[in-house]
Protein backbone atom coordinates (compact mmCIF):
# COMPACT_ATOMS: atom_id res chain seq x y z
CA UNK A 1 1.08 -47.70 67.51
CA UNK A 2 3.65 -47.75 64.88
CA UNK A 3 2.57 -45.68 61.43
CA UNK A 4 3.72 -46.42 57.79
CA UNK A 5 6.06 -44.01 56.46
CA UNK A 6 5.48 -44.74 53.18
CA UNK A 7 1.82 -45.99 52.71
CA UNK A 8 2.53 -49.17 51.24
CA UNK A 9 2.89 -47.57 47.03
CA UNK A 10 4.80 -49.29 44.77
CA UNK A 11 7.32 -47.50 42.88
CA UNK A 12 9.21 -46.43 45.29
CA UNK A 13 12.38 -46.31 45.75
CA UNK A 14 14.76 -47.86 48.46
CA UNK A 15 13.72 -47.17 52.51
CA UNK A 16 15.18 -43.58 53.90
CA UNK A 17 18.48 -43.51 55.46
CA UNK A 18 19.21 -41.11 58.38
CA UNK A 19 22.92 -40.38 58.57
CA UNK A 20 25.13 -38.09 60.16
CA UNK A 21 25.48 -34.54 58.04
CA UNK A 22 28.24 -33.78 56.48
CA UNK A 23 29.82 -30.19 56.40
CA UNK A 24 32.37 -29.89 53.66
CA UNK A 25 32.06 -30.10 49.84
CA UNK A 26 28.40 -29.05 49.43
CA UNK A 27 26.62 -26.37 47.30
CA UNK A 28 22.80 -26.76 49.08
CA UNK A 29 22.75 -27.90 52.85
CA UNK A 30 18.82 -27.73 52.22
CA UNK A 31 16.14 -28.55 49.31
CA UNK A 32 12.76 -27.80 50.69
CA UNK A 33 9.78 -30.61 49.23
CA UNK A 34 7.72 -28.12 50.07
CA UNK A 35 7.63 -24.45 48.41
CA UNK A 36 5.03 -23.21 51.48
CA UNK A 37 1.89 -24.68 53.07
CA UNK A 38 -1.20 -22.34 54.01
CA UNK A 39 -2.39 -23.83 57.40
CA UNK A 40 -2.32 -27.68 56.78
CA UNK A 41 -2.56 -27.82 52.92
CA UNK A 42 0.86 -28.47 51.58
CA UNK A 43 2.36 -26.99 48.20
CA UNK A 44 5.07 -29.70 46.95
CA UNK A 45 8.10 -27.74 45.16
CA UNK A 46 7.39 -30.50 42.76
CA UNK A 47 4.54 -30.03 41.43
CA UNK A 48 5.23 -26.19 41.71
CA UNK A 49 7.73 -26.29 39.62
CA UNK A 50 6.12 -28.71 37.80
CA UNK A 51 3.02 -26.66 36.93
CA UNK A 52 5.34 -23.58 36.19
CA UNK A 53 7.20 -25.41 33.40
CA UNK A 54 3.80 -26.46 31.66
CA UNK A 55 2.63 -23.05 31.55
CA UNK A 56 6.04 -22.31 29.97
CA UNK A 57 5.41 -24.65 27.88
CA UNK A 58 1.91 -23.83 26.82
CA UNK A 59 3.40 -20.03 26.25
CA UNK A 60 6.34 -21.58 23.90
CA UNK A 61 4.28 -23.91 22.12
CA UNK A 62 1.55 -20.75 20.99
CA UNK A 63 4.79 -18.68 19.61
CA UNK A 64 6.76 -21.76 17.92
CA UNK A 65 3.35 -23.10 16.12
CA UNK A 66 3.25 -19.12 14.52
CA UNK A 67 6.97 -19.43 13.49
CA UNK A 68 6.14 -22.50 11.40
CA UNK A 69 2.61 -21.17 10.46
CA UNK A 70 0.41 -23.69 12.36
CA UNK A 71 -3.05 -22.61 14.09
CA UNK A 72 -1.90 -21.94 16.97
CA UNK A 73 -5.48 -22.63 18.58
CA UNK A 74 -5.37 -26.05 17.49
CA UNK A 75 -2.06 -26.86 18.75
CA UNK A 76 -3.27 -25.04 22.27
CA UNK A 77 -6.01 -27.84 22.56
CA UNK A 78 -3.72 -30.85 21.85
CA UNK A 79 -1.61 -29.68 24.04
CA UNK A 80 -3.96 -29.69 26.76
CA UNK A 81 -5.66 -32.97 25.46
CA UNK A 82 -2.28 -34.58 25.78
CA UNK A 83 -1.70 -33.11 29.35
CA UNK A 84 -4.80 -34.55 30.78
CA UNK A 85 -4.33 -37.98 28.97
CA UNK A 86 -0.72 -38.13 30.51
CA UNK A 87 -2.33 -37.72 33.68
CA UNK A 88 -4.93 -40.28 33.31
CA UNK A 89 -2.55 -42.61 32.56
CA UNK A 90 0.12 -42.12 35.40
CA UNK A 91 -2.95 -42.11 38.05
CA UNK A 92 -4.73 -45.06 36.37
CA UNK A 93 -1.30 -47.34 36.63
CA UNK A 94 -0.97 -46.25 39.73
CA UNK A 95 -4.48 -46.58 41.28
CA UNK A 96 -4.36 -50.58 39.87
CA UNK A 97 -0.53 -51.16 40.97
CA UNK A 98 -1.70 -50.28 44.97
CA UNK A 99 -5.72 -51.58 44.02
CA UNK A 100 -5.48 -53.94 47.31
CA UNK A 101 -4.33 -51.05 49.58
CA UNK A 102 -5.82 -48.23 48.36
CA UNK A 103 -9.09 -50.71 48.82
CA UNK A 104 -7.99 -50.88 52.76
CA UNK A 105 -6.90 -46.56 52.81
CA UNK A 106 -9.09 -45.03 50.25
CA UNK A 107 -7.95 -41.77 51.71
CA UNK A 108 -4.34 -42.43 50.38
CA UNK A 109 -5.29 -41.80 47.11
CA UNK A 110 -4.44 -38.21 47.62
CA UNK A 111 -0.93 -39.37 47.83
CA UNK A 112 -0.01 -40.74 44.59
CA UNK A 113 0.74 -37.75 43.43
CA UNK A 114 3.88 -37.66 45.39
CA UNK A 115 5.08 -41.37 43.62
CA UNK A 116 7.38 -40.92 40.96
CA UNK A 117 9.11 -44.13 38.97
CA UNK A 118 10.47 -43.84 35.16
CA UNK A 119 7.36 -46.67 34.16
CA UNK A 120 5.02 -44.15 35.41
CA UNK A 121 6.28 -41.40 32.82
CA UNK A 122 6.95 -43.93 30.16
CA UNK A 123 3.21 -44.59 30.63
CA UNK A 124 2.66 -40.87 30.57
CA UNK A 125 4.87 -40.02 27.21
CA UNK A 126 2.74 -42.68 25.31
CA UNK A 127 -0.84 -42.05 26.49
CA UNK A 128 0.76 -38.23 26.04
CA UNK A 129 1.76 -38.73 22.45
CA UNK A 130 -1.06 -40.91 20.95
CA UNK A 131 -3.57 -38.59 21.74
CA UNK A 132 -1.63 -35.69 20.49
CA UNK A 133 -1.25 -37.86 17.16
CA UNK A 134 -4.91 -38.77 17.23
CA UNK A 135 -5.88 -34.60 17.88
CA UNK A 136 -3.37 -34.05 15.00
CA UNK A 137 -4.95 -36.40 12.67
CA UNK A 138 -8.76 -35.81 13.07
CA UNK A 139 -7.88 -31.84 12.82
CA UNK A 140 -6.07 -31.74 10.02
CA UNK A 141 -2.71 -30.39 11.69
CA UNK A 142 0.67 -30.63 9.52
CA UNK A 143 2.37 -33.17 11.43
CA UNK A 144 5.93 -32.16 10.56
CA UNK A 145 5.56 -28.83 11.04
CA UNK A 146 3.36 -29.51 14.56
CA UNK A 147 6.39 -31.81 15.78
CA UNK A 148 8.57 -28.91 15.05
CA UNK A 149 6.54 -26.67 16.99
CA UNK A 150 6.18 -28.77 20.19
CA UNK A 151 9.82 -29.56 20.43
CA UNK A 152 11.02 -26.49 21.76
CA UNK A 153 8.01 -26.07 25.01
CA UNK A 154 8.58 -29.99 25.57
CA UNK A 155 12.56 -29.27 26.08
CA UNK A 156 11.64 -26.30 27.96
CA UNK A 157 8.69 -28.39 29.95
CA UNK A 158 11.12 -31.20 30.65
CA UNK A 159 13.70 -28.89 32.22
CA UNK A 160 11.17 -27.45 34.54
CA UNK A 161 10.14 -31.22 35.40
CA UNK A 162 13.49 -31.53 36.59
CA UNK A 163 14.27 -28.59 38.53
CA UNK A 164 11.06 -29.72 40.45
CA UNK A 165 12.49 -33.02 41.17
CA UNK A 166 16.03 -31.71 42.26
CA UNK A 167 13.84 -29.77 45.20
CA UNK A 168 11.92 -32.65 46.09
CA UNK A 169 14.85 -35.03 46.41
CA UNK A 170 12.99 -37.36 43.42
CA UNK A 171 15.09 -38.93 40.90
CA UNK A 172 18.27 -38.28 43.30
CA UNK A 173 21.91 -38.91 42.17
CA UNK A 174 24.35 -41.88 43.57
CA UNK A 175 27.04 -41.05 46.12
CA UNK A 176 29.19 -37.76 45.07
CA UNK A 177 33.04 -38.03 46.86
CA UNK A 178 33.41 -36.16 50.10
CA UNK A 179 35.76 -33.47 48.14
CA UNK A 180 32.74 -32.84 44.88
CA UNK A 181 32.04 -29.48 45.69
CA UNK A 182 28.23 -29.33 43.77
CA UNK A 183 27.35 -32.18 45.72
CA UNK A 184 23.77 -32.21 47.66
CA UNK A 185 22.88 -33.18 50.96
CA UNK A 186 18.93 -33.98 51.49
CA UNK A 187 17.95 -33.16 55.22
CA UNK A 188 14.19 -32.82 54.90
CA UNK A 189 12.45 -36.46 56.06
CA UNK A 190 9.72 -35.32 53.30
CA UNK A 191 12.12 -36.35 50.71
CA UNK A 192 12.78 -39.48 52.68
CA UNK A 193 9.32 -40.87 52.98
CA UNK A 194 8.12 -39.30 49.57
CA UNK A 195 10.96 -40.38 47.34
CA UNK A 196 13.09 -42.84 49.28
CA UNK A 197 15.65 -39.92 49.24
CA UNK A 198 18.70 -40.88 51.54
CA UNK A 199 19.44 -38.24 54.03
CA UNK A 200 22.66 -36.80 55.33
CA UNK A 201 24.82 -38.19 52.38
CA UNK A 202 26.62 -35.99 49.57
CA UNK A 203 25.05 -36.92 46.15
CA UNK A 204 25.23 -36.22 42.47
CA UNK A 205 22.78 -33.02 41.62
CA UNK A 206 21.94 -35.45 38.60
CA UNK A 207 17.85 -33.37 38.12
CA UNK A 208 20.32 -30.00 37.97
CA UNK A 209 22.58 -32.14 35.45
CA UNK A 210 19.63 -32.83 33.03
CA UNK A 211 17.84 -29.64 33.86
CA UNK A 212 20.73 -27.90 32.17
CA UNK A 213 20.89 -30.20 29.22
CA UNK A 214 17.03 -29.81 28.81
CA UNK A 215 17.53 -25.90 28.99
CA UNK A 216 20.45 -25.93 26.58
CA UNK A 217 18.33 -28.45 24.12
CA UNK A 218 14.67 -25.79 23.98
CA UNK A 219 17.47 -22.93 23.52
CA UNK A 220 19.43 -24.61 20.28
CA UNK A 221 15.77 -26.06 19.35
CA UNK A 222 14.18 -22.77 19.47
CA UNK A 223 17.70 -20.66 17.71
CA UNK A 224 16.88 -23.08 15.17
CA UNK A 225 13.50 -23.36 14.28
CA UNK A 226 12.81 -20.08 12.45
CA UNK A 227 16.24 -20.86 10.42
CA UNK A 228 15.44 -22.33 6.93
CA UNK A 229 15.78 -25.91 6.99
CA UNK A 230 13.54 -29.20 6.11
CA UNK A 231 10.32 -29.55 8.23
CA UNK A 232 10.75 -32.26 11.09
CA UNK A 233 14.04 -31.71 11.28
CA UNK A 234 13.53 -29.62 15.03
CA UNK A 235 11.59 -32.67 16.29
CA UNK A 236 14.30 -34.75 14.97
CA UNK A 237 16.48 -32.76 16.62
CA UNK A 238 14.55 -33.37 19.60
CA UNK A 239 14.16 -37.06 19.62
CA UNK A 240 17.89 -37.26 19.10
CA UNK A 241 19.55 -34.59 22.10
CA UNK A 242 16.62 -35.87 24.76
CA UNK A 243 17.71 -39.40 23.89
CA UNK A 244 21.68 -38.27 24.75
CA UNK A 245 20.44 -36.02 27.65
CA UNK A 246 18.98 -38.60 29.52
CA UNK A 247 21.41 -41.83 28.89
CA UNK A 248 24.11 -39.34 29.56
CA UNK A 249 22.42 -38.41 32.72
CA UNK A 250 21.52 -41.68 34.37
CA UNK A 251 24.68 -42.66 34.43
CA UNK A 252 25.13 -40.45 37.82
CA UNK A 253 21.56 -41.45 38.90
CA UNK A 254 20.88 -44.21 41.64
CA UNK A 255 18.99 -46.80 40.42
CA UNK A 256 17.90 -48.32 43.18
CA UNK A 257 13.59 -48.89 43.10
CA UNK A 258 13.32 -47.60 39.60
CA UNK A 259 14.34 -51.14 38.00
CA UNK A 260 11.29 -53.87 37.10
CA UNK A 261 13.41 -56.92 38.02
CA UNK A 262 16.05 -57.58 40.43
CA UNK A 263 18.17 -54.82 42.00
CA UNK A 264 20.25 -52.39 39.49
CA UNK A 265 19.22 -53.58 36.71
CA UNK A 266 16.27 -53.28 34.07
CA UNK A 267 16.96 -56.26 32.59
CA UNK A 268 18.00 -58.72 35.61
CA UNK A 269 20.04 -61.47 35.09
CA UNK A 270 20.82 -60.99 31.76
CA UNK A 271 24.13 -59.72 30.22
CA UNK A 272 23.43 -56.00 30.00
CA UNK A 273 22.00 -56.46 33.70
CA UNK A 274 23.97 -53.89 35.54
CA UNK A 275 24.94 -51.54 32.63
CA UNK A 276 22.10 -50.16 31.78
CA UNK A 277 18.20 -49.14 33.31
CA UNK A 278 15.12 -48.59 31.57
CA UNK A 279 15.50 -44.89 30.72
CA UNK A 280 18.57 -45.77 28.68
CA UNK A 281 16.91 -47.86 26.73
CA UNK A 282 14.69 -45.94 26.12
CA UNK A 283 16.42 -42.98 25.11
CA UNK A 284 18.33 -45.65 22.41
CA UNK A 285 15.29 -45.64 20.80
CA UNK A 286 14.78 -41.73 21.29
CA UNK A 287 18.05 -41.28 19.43
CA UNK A 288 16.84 -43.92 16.84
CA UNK A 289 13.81 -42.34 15.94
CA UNK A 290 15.37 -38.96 15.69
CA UNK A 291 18.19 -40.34 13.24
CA UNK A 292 14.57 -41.72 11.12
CA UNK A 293 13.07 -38.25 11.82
CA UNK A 294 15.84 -36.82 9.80
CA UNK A 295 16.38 -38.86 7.16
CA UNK A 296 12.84 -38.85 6.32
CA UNK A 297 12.94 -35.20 6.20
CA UNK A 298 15.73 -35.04 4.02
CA UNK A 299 13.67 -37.94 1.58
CA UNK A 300 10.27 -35.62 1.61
CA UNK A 301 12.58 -32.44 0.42
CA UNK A 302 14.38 -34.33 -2.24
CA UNK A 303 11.07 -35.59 -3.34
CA UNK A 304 9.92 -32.05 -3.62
CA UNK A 305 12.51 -30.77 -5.42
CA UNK A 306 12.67 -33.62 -7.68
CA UNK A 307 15.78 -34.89 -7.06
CA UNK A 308 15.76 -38.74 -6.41
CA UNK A 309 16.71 -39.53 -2.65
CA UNK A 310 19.57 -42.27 -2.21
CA UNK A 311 16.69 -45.05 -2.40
CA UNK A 312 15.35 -43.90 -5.33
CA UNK A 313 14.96 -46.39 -8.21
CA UNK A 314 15.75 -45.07 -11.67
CA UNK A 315 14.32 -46.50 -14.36
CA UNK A 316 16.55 -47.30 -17.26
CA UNK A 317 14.11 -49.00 -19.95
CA UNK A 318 13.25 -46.57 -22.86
CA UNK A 319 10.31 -45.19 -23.21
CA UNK A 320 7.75 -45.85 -26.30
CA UNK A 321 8.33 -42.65 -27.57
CA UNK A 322 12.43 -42.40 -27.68
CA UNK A 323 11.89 -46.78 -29.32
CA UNK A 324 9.61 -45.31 -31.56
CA UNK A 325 11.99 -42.42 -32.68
CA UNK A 326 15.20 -44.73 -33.10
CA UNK A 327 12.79 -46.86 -35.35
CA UNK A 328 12.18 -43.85 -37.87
């Protein structure tokens, strides 16, 4: 009786390719999915690495919110609100994507945590960031100042993310040439069935690629955030590297199963169709929102200095008191 490799989840990518392995021009002949297993409980290297990132994080995040003089216990619970609400989110789009199977195989529910797909941690980032707004907001937090303090642990966080997904064979690269000599060859059929990963062909290291750029962002972010400077200008910062990082990055990443509509493309069938995928655009409007970031940061310390920002209006009627003078 024939079993289904992939239980049927959307967001997957394309179906597992078994090819003959390569020997030249490789830097890993093996990424494990799994760190260890204790009898028949598994221990993804994903979500390892994963979960050691966040508690990087969480240790970054206590030390940054004392540089900028934030209460450090109140930025420890929105972080953790907006953990579990980024959760929520990813498993509740997923439960009602695969609702009609998951119906059939409730049991399968223990495997969405092996489906990864870019909508899943757009959905994430936003359910992630309102409620960190909302916890900001009803305590009272500086939000400049808090932005500045979280950008640092989410570089850090986000590097960790992708180290985890390099191991697992999620997010994998397109074809490298025979002669690349960082290229990676998948072998385990764990990556196959859990991430579409094809096996036995040299690819890109594309999760190493942004893994570095992450690392290199939380180390310039956190060089510069006890430096004197405008507040918001670190999340700024932030916004505006990320957004580079990852359109840079998906240029060497296969696209296949992480587009909504049509093959290679986010936006099928029309002209960009082909040139760019849904993390690109959204890291357009990362870089956009940094570039807003900053110039609002340099408007609020103008303002406090009293100088007039470029958009200032000056008014040049007299005033009663220099009309009534010229009068006398």
């Amino acid at each position: 009786m024939p079993t289904a490799q992939r239980v049927g989840f959307y967001f997957f990518s394309h179906p597992p390719q078994f090819l003959p392995l390569p020997v030249k021009s490789l830097i890993l002949t093996q990424v494990h999915p799994i760190l260890f297993h204790i009898g028949s409980l598994l221990i993804p290297s994903y979500g390892a690495v994963t979960a050691l990132g966040v508690l990087v994080a969480l240790v970054l995040a206590q030390r940054a919110a004392r540089i900028v003089r934030v209460d450090a216990g109140k930025v420890w619970n929105l972080c953790i609100l907006s953990l579990l609400a980024a959760l929520a989110a990813t498993r509740l789009l997923l439960v009602a994507a695969n609702w009609s199977v998951l119906r059939s195989h409730p049991a399968w529910v223990l495997g969405l945590g092996m489906v990864h797909h870019p909508l899943l941690a757009c959905a994430g980032a936003i359910a992630g960031a309102g409620c960190a707004a909302w916890y900001a907001r009803h305590s009272k937090l500086p939000f400049r100042a808090t932005a500045d303090a979280l950008a640092p642990p989410l570089a850090a966080g986000l590097a960790f993310e992708q180290l985890g997904a390099f191991a697992a064979g999620s997010g994998y690269g397109i074809d490298a040439a025979p002669s690349l000599g960082w290229a990676v060859i998948y072998t385990n059929p764990l990556a196959a069935i859990w991430s579409g990963t094809p096996l036995g062909v040299p690819l890109h290291p594309v999760q190493a690629y942004a893994a570095l750029a992450f690392f290199a962002l939380a180390v310039l972010l956190w060089v510069w955030l006890p430096l004197e400077r405008r507040r918001g200008d670190v999340a700024g910062l932030w916004l505006m590297g990320a957004g580079v990082a990852i359109y840079m990055t998906e240029i060497w990443r296969d696209w296949t199963g992480r587009e909504l509509s049509g093959r290679g493309s986010f936006l099928h069938g029309v002209p960009l169709g082909g040139f760019i995928d849904g993390p690109q655009i959204a890291s357009v409007f990362l870089v956009l929102a940094g570039a807003l970031t900053l110039r609002e940061s340099n408007n609020v310390l103008r303002e406090h200095k009293g100088v007039p920002g470029p958009d200032a209006r000056v008014d040049t009627q007299p005033t009663h008191a220099s009309e009534n003078r010229g009068a006398k």
